[in-house]
Protein backbone atom coordinates (compact mmCIF):
# COMPACT_ATOMS: atom_id res chain seq x y z
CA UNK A 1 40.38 -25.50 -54.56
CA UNK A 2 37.49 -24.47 -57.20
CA UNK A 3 34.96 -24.44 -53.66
CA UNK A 4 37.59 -21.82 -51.98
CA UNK A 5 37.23 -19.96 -55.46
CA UNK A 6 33.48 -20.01 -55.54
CA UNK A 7 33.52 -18.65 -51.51
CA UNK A 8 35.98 -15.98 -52.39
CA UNK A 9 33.85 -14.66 -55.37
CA UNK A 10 31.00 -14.95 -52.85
CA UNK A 11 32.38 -13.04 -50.17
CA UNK A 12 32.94 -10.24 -52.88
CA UNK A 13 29.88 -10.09 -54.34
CA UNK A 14 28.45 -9.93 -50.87
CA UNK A 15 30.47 -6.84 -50.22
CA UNK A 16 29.06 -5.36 -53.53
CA UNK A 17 25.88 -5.64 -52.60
CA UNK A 18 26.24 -3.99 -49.00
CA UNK A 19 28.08 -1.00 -50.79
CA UNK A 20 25.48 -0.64 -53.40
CA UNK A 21 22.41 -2.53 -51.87
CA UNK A 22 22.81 -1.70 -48.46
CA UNK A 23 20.31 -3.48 -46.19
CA UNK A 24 17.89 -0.77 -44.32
């Protein structure tokens, strides 16, 4: 359960990065 964890924080700070690091 600690790997579906690790994805989920992941996935997250994936989204952060879009919303502040946005890809050109």
């Amino acid at each position: 359960y600690y790997s579906i964890a690790s994805d989920d924080v992941g996935a997250v700070l994936g989204v952060l990065r879009q919303i502040f690091c946005p890809d050109p």
